[in-house]
N, C-alpha and C. Protein backbone atom coordinates (compact mmCIF):
# COMPACT_ATOMS: atom_id res chain seq x y z
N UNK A 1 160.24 176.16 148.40
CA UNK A 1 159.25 175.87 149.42
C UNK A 1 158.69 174.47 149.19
N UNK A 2 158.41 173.67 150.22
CA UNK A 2 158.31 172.08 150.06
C UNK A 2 156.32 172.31 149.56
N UNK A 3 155.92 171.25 149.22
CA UNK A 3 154.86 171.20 149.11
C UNK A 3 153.89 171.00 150.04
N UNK A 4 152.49 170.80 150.35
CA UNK A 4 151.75 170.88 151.31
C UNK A 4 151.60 168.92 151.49
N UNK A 5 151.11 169.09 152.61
CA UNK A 5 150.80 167.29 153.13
C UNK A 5 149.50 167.18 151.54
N UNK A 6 148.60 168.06 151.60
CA UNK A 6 146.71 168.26 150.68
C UNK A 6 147.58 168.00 149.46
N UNK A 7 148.87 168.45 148.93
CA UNK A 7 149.14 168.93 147.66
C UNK A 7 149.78 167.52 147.23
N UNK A 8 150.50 166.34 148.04
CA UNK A 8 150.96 165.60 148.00
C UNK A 8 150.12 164.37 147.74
N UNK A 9 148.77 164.17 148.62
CA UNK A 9 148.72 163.37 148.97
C UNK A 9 147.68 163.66 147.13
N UNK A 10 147.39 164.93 146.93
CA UNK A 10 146.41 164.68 146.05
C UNK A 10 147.45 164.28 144.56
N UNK A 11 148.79 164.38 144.55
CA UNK A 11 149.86 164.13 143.44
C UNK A 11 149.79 162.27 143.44
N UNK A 12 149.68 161.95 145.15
CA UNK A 12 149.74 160.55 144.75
C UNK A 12 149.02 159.74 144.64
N UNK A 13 147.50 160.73 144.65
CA UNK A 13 146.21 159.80 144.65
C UNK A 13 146.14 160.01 142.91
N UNK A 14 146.49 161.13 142.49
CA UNK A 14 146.62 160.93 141.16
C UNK A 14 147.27 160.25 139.94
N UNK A 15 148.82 159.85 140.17
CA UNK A 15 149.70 159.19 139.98
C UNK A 15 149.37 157.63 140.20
N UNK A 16 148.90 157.19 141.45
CA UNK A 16 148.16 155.94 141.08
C UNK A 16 146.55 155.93 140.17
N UNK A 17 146.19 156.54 140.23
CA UNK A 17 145.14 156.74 139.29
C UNK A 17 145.75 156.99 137.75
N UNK A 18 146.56 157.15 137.43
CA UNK A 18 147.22 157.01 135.79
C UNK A 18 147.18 158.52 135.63
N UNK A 19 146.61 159.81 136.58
CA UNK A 19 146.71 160.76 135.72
C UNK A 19 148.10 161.79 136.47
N UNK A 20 149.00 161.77 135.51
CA UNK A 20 150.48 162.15 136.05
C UNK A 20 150.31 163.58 135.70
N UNK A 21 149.69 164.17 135.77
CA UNK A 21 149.89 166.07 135.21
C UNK A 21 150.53 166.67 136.58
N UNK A 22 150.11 166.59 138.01
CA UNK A 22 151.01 166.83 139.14
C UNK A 22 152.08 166.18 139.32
N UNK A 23 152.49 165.33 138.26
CA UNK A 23 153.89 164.02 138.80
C UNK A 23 155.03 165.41 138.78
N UNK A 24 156.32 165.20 139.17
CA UNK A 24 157.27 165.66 138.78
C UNK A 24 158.78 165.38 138.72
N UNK A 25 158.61 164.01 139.14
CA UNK A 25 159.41 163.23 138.68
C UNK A 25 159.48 161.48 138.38
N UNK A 26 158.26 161.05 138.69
CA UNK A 26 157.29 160.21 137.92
C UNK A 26 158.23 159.64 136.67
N UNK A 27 158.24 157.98 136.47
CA UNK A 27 159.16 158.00 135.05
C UNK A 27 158.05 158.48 133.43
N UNK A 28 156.71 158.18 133.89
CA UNK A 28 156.19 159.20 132.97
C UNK A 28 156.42 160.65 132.39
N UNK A 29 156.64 161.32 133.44
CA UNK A 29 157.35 162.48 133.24
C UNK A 29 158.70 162.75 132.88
N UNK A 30 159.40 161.69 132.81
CA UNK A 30 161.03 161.83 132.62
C UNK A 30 160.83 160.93 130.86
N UNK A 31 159.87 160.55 130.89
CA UNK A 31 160.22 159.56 129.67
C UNK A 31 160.40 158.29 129.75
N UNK A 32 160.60 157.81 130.64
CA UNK A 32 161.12 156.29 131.12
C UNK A 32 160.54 155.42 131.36
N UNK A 33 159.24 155.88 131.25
CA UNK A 33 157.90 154.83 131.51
C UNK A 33 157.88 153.27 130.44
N UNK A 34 157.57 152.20 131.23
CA UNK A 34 157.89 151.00 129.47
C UNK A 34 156.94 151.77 129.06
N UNK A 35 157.30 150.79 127.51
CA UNK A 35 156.15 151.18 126.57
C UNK A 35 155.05 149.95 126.35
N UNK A 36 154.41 149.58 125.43
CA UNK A 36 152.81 149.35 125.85
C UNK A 36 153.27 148.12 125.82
N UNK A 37 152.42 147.01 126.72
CA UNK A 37 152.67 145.37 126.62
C UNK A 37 152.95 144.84 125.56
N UNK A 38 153.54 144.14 124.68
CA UNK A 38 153.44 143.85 123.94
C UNK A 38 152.39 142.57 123.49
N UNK A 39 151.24 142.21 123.14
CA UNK A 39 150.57 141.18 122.83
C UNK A 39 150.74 140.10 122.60
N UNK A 40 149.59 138.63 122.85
CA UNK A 40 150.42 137.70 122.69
C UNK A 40 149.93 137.01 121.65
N UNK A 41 150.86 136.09 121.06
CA UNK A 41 150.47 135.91 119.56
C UNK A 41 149.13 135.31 119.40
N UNK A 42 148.91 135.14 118.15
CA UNK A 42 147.18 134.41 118.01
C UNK A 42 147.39 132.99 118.08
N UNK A 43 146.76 132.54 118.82
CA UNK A 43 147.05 130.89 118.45
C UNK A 43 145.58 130.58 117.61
N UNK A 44 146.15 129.48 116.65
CA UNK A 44 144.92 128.68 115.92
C UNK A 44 143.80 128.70 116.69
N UNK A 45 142.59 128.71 116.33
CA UNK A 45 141.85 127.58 117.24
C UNK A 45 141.54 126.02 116.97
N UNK A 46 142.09 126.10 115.97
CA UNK A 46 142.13 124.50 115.47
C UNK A 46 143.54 123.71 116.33
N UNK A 47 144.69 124.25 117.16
CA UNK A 47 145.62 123.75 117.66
C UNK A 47 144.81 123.25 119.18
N UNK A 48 145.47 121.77 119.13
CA UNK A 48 145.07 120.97 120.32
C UNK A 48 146.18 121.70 121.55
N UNK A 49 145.71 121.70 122.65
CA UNK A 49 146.31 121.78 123.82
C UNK A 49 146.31 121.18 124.69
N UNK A 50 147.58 120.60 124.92
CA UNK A 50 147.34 119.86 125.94
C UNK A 50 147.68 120.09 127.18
N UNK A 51 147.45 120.96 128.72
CA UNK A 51 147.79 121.46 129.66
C UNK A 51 148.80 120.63 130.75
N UNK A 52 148.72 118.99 130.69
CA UNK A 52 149.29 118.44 131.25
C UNK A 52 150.50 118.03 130.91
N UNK A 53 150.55 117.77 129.29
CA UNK A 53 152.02 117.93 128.41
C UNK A 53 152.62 119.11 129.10
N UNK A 54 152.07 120.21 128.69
CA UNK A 54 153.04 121.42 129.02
C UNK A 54 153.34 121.64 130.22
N UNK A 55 152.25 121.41 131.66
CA UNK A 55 153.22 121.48 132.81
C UNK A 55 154.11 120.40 132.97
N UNK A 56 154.25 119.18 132.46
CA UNK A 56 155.05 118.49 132.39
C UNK A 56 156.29 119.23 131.71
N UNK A 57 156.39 119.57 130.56
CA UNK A 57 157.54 120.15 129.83
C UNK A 57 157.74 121.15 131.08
N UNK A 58 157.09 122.11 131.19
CA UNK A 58 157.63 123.03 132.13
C UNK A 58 158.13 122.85 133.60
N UNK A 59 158.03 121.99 134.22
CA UNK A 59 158.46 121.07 135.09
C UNK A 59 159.83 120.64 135.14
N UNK A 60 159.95 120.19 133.79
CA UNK A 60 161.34 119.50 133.40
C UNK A 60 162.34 120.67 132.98
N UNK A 61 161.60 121.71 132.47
CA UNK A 61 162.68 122.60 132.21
C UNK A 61 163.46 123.68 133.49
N UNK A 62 162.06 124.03 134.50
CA UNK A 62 162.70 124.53 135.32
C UNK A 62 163.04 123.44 136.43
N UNK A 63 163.10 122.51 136.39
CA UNK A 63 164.37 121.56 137.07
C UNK A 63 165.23 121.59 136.55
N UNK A 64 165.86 121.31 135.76
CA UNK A 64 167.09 121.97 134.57
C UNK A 64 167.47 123.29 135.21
N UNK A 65 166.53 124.26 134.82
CA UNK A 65 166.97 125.48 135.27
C UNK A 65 167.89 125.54 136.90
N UNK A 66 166.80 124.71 137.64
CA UNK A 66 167.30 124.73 139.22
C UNK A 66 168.67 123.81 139.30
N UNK A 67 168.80 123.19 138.89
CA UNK A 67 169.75 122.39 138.60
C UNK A 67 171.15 123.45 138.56
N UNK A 68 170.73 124.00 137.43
CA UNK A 68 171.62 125.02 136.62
C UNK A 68 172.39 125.82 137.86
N UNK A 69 171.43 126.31 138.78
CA UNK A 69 170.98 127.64 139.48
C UNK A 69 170.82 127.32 140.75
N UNK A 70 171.20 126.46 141.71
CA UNK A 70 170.26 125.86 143.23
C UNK A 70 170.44 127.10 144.15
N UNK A 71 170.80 128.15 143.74
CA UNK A 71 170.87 129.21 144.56
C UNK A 71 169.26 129.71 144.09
N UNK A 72 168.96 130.05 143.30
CA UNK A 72 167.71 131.04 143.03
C UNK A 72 166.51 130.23 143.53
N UNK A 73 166.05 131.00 144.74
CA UNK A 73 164.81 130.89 145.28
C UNK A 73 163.42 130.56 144.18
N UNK A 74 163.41 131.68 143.32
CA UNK A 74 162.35 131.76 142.81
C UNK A 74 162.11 130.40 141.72
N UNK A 75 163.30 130.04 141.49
CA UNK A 75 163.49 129.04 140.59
C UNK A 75 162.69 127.38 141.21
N UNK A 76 163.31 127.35 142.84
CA UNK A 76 162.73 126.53 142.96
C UNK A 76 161.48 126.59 143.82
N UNK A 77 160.97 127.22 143.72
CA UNK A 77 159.06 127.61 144.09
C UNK A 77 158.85 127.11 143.26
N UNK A 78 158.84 127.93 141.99
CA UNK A 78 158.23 127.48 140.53
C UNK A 78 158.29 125.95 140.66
N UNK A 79 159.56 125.43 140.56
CA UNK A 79 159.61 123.80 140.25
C UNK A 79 158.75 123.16 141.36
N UNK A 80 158.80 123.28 142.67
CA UNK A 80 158.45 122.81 143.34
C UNK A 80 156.39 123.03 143.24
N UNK A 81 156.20 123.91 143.22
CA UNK A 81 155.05 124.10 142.34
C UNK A 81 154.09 123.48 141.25
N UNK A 82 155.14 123.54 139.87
CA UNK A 82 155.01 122.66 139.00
C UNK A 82 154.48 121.50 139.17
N UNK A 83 156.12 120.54 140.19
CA UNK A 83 155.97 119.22 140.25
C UNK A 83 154.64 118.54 141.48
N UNK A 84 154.10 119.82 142.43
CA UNK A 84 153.22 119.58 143.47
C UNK A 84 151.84 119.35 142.77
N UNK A 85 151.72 120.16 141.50
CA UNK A 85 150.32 119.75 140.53
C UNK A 85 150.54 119.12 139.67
N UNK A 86 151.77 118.03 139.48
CA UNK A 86 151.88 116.77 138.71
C UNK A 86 151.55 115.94 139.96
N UNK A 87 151.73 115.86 141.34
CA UNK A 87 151.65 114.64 142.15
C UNK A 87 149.98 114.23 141.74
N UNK A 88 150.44 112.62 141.72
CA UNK A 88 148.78 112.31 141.76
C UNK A 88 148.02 112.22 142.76
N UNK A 89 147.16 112.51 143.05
CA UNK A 89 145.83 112.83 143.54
C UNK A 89 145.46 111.39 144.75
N UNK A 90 145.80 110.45 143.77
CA UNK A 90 145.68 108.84 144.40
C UNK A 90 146.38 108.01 144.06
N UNK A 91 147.60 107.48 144.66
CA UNK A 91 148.99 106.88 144.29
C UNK A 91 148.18 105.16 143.47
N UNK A 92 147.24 104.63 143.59
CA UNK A 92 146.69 103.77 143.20
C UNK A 92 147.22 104.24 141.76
N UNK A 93 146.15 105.45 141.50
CA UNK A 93 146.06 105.68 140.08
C UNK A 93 147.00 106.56 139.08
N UNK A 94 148.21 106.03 139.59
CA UNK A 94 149.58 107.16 139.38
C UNK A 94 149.62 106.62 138.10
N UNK A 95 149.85 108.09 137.42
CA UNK A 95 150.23 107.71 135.18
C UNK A 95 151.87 107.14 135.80
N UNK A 96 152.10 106.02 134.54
CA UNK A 96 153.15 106.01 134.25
C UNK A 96 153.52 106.50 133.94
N UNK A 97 153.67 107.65 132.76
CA UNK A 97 154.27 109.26 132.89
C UNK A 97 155.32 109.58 134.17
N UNK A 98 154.13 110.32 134.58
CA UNK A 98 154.47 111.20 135.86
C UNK A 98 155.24 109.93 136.65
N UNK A 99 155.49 109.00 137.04
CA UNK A 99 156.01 108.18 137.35
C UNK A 99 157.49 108.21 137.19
N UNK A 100 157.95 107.95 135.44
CA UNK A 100 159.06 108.08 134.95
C UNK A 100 159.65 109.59 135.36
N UNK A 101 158.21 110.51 135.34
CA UNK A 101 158.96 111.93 134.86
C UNK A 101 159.64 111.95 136.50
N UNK A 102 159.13 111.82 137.84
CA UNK A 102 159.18 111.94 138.83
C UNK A 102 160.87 111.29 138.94
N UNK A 103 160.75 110.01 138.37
CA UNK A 103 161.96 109.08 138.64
C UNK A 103 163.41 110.04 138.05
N UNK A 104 163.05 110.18 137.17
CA UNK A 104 163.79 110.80 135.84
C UNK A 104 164.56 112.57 136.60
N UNK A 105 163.73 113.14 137.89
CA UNK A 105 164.02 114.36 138.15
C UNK A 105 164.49 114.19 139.51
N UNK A 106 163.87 112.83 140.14
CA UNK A 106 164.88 112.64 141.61
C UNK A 106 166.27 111.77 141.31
N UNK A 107 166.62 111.66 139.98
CA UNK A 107 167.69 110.71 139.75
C UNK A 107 168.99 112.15 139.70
């Protein structure tokens, strides 16, 4: 016998709520659920960061990547992304950096 519309809707108000005891085939219930996030490491607090180094590095790598890949969509969002919060702000005051890096990724 199928279940009721009341019996369902209350399995999936529960199931998004984390509590699976009505699931019944739920990957909680099968076992298949991941297991817990894994954490992310401790960084120093004495290590400098520098945010504009790294979207730069990351910039350059997933151009590489797209390069690699010019089929994958997602690949080039990201880059295109990346390189849209390296453009400067006011071409007057463009880093030589971002300059080279720019030159260096339309070459």
């Amino acid at each position: 016998m199928a279940d009721s519309g009341a019996l369902r809707v209350r399995r999936a108000r529960a199931h998004a709520a984390g509590d699976h005891s009505l699931c019944r085939r739920c990957a909680v219930v099968r076992g298949d659920a991941p297991q817990a996030v894994t954490a992310l490491p401790a960084v120093a607090p004495d290590v400098r960061f520098d945010p504009v180094a790294e979207l730069r590095e990351l910039a350059a790598e997933l151009h590489a990547a797209y390069r690699a890949d010019p089929s994958n969509a997602m690949l080039a969002r990201e880059c295109r992304s990346a390189l849209a919060l390296l453009m400067p702000k006011d071409s007057k005051a463009a880093d030589a950096d971002l300059t080279g890096l720019f030159a260096a990724l339309q070459a």
